[in-house]
N, C-alpha and C. Protein backbone atom coordinates (compact mmCIF):
# COMPACT_ATOMS: atom_id res chain seq x y z
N UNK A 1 0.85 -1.18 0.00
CA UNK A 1 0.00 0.00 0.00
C UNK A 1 0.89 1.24 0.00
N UNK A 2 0.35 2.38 -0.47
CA UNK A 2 1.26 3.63 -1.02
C UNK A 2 1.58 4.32 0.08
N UNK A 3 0.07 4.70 0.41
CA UNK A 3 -0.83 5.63 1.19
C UNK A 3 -1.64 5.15 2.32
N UNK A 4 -1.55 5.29 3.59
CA UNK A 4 -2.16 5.02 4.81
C UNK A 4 -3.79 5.27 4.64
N UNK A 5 -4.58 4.43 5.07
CA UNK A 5 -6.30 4.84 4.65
C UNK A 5 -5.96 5.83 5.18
N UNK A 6 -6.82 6.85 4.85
CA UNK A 6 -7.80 7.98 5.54
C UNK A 6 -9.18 8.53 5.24
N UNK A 7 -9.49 9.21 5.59
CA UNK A 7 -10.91 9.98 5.57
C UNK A 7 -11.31 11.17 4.89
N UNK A 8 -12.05 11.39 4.24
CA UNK A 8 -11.68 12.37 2.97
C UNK A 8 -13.45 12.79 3.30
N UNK A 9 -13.83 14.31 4.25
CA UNK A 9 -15.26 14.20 4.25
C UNK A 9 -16.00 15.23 3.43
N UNK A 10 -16.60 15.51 2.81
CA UNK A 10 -17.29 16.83 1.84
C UNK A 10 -18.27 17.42 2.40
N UNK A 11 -18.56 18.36 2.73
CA UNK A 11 -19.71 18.81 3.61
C UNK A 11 -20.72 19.48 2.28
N UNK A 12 -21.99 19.37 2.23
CA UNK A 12 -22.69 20.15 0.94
C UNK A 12 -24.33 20.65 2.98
N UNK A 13 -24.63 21.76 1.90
CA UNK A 13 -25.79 21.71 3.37
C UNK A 13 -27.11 22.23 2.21
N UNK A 14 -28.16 21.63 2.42
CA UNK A 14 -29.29 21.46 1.95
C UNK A 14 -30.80 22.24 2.79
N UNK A 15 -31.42 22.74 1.54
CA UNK A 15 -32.92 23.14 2.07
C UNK A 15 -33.50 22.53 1.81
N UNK A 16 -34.20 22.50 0.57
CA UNK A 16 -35.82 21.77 -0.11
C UNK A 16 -34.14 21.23 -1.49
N UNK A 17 -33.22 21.22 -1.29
CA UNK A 17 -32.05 21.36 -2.74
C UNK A 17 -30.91 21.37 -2.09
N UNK A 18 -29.80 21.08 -2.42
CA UNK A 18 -28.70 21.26 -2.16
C UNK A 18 -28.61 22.62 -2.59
N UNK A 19 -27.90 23.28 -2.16
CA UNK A 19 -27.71 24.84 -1.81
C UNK A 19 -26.29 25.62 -1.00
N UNK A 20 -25.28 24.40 -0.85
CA UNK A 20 -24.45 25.57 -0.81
C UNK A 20 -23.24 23.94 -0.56
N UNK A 21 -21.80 24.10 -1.15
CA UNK A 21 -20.95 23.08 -0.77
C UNK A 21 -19.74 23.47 -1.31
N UNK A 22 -19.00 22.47 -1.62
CA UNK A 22 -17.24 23.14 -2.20
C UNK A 22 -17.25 23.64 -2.97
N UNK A 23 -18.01 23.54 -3.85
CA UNK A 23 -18.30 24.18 -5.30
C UNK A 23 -18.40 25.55 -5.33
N UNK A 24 -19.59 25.71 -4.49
CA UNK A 24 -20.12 27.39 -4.09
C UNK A 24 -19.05 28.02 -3.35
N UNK A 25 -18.72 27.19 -2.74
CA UNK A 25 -17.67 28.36 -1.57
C UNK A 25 -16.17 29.02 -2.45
N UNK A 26 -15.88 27.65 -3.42
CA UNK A 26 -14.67 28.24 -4.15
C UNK A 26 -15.47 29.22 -5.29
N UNK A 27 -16.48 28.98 -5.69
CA UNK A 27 -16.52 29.94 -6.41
C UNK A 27 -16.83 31.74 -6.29
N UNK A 28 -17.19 31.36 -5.15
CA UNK A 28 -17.46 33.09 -4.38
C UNK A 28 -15.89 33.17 -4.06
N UNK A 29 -14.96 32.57 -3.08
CA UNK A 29 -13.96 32.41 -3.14
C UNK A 29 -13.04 33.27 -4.26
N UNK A 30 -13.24 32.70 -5.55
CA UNK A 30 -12.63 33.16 -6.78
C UNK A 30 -13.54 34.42 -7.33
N UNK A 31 -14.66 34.97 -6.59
CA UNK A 31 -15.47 36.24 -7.39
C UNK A 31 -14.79 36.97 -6.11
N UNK A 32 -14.67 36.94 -4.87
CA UNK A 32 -13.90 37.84 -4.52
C UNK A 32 -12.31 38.02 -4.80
N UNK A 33 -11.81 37.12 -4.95
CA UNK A 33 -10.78 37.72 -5.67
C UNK A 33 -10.64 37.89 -7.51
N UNK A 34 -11.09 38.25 -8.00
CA UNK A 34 -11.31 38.27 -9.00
C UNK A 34 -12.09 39.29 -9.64
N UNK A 35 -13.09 39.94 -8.49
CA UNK A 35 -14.80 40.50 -8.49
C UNK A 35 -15.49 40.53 -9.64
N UNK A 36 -15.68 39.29 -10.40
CA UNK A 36 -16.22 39.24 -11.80
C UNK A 36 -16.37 37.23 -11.36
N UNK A 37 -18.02 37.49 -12.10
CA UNK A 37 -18.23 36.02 -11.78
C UNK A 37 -17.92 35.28 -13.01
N UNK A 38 -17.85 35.54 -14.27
CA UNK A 38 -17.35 35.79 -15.25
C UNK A 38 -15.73 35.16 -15.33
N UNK A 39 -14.71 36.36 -14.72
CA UNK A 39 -13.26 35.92 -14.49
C UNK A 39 -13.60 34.86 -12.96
N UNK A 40 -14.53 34.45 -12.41
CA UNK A 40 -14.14 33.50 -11.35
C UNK A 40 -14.51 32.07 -12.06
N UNK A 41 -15.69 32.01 -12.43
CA UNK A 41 -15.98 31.03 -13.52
C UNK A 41 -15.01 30.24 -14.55
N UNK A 42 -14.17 31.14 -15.32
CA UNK A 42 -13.22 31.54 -16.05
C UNK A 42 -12.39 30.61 -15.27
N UNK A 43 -11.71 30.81 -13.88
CA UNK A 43 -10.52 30.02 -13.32
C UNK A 43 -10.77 28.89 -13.13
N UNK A 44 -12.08 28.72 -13.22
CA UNK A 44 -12.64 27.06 -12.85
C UNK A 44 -12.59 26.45 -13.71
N UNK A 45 -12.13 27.04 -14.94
CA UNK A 45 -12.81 26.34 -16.53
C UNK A 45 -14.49 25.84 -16.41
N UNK A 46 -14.93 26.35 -15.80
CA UNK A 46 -16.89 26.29 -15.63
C UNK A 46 -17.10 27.45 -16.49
N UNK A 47 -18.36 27.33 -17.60
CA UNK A 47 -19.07 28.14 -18.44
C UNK A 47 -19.56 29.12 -17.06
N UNK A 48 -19.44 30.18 -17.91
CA UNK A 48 -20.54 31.58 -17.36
C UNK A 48 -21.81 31.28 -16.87
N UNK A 49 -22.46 30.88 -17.85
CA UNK A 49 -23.87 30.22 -17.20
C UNK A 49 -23.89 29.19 -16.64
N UNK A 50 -22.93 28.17 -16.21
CA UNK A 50 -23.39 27.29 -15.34
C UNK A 50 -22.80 27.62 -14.34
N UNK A 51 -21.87 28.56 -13.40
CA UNK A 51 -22.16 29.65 -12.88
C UNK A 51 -22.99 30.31 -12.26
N UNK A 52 -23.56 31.11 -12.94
CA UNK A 52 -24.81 31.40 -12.83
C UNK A 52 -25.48 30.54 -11.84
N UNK A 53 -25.98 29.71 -13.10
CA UNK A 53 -26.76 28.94 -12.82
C UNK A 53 -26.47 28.06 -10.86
N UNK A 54 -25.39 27.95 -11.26
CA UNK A 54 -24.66 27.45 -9.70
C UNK A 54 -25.45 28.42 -8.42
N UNK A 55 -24.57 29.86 -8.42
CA UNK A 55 -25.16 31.00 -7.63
C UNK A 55 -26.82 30.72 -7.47
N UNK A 56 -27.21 30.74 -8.75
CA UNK A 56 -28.65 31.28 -8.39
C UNK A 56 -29.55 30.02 -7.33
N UNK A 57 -29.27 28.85 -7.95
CA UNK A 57 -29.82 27.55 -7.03
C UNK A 57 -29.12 27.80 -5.87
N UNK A 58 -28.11 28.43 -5.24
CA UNK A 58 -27.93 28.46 -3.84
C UNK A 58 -28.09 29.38 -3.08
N UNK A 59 -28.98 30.13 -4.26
CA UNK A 59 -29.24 31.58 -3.65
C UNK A 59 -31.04 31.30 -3.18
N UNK A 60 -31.87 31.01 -3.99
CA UNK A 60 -32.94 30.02 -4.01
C UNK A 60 -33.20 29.38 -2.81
N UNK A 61 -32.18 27.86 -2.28
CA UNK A 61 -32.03 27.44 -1.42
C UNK A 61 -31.79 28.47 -0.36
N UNK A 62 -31.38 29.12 -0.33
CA UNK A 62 -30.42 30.12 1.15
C UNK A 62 -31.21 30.72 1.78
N UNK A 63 -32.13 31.82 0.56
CA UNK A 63 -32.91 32.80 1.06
C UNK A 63 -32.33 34.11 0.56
N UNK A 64 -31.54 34.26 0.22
CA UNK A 64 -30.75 35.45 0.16
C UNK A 64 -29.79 35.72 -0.65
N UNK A 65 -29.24 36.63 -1.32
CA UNK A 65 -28.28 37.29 -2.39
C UNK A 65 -27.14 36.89 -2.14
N UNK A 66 -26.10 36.27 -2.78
CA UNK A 66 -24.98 36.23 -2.58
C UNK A 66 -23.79 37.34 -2.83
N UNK A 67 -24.45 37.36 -3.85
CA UNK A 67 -23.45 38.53 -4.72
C UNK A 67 -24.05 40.43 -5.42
N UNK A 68 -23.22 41.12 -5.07
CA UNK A 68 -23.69 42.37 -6.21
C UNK A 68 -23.42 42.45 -6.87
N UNK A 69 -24.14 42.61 -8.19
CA UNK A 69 -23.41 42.22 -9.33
C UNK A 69 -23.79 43.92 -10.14
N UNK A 70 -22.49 44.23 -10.76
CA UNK A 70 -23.12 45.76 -11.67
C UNK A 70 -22.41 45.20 -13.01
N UNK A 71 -23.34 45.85 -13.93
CA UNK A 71 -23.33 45.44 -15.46
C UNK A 71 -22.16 45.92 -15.85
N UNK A 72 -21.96 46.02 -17.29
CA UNK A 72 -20.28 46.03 -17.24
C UNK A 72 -20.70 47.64 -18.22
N UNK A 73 -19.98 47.93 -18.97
CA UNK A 73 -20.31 49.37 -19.43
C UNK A 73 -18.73 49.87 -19.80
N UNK A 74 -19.15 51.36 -19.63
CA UNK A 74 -17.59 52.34 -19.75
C UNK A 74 -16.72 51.62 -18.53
N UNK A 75 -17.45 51.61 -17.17
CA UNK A 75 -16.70 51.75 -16.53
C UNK A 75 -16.59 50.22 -15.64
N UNK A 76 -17.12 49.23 -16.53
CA UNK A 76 -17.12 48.13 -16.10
C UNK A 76 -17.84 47.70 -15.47
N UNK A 77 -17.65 46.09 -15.64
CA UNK A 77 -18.70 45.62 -14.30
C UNK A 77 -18.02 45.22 -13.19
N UNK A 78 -19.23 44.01 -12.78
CA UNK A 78 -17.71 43.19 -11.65
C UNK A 78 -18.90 42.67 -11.09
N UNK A 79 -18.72 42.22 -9.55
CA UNK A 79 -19.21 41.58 -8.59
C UNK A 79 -18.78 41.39 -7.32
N UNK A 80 -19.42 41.62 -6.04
CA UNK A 80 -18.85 41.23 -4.96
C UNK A 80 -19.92 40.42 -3.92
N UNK A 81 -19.17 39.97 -2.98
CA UNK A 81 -19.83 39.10 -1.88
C UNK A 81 -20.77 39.83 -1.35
N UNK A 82 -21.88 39.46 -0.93
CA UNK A 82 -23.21 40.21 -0.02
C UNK A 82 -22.45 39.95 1.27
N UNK A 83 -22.85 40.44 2.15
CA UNK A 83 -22.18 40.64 3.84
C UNK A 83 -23.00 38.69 4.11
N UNK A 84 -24.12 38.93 3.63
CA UNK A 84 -24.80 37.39 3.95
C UNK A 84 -24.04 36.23 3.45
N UNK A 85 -23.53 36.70 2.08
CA UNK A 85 -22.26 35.72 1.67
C UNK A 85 -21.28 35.71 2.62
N UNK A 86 -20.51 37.00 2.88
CA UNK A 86 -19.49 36.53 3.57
C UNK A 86 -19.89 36.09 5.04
N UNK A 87 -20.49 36.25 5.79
CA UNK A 87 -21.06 35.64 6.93
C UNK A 87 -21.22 33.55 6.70
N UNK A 88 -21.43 33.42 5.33
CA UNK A 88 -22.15 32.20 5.24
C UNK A 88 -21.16 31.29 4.85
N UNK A 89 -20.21 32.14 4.22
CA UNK A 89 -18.66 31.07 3.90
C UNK A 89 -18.16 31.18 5.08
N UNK A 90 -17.86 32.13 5.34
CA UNK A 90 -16.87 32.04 6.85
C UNK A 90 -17.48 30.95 7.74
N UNK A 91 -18.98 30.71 7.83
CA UNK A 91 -19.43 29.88 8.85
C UNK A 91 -19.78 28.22 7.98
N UNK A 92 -19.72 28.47 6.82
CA UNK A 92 -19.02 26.81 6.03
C UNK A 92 -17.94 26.30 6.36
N UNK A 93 -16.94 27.34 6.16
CA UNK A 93 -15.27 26.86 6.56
C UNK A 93 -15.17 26.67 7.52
N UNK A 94 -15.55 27.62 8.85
CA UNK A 94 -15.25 27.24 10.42
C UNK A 94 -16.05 25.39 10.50
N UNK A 95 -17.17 25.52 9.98
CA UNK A 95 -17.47 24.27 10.31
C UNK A 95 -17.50 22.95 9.79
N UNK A 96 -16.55 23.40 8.19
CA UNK A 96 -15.63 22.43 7.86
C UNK A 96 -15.10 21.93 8.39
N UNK A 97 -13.84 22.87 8.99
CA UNK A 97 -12.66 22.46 9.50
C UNK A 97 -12.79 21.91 10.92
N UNK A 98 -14.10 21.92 11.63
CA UNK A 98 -14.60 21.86 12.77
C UNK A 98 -14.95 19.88 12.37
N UNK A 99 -15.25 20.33 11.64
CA UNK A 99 -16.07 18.68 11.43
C UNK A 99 -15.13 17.00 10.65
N UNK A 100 -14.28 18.20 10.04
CA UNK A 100 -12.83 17.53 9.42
C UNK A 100 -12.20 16.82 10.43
N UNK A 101 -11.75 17.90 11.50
CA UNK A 101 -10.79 17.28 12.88
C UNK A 101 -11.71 16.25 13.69
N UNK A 102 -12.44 16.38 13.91
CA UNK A 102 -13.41 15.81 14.21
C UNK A 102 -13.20 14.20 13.95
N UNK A 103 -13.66 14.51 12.48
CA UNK A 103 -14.21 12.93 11.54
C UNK A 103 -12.68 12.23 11.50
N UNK A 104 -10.92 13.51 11.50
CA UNK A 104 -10.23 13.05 11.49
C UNK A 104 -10.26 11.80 12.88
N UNK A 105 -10.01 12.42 13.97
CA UNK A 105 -9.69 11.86 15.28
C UNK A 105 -11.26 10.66 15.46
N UNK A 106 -12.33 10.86 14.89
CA UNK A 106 -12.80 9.81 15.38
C UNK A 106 -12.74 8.13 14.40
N UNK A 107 -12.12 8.86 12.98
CA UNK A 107 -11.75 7.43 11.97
C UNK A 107 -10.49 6.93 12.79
N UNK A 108 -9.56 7.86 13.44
CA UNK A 108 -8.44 6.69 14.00
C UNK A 108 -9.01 6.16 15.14
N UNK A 109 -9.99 6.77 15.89
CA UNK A 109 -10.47 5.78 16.77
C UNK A 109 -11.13 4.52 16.63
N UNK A 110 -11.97 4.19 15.31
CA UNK A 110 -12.68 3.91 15.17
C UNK A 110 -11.90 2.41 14.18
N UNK A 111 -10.97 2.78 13.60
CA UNK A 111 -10.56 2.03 12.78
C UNK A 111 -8.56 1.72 13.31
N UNK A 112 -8.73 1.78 14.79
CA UNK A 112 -6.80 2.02 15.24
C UNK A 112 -6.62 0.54 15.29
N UNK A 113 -7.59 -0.80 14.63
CA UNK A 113 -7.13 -1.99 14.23
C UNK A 113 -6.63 -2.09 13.37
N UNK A 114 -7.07 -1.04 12.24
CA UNK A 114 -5.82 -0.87 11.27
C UNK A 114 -4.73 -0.25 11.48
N UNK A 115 -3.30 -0.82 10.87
CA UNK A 115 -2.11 -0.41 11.50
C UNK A 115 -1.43 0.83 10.66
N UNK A 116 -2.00 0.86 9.62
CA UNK A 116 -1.47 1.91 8.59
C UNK A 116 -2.13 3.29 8.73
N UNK A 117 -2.85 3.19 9.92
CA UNK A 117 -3.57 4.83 10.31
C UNK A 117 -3.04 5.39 10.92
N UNK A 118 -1.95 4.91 11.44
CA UNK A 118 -1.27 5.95 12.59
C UNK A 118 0.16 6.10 11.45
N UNK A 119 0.51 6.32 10.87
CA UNK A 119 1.09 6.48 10.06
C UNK A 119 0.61 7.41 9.01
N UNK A 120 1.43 8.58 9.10
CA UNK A 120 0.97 9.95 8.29
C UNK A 120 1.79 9.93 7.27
N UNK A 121 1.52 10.08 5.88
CA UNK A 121 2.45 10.89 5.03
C UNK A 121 3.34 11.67 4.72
């Protein structure tokens, strides 16, 4: 064996739809740095409209705006995070990483008959 098992967990969180998971978070992720959903889309190699389309179903699900978006023109467009966005990633990630350590420490408990778990990379 190469690689010691481990635990690999994905968090997605759901209303009446799935509505918000890795997908969404990197892609607001990449519209704030970027502030164009357009150029964030763009880094993903994901079409514009499915994009879109992404945002809007988790906006649907959520309740609320993710993004401001202004049309593009003389002086351009762009896009940025709603305060509700950034409130809503920040509290994805904290409870990612909350649930990661977690799922880490309870797979070696759970599985410390295997001998290749205590053994890190």
């Amino acid at each position: 064996m190469s690689e010691p098992l481990h635990v690999n967990l994905s968090i997605r969180i759901f209303s009446d739809r799935k509505c918000f998971g890795p997908g969404v978070a990197t892609l607001l992720h990449r519209v704030e740095e970027r502030h164009s959903l357009r150029a964030a889309a763009a880094s993903m190699e994901m079409a514009y409209s499915k994009a879109w389309a992404v945002l809007h179903n988790a906006e649907e699900g959520l309740g609320f705006k993710l993004l401001h978006s202004r049309t593009g023109g003389r002086s351009g467009g762009g896009a940025t995070l709603t305060d509700e966005a950034r409130r809503m990633l920040a509290a994805y990630e904290d409870y990612c990483t909350a649930l990661r350590e977690y799922g880490d420490r309870l797979f070696a408990e759970k599985f410390a008959f295997y001998p290749e778990l205590t053994r890190r990379p």
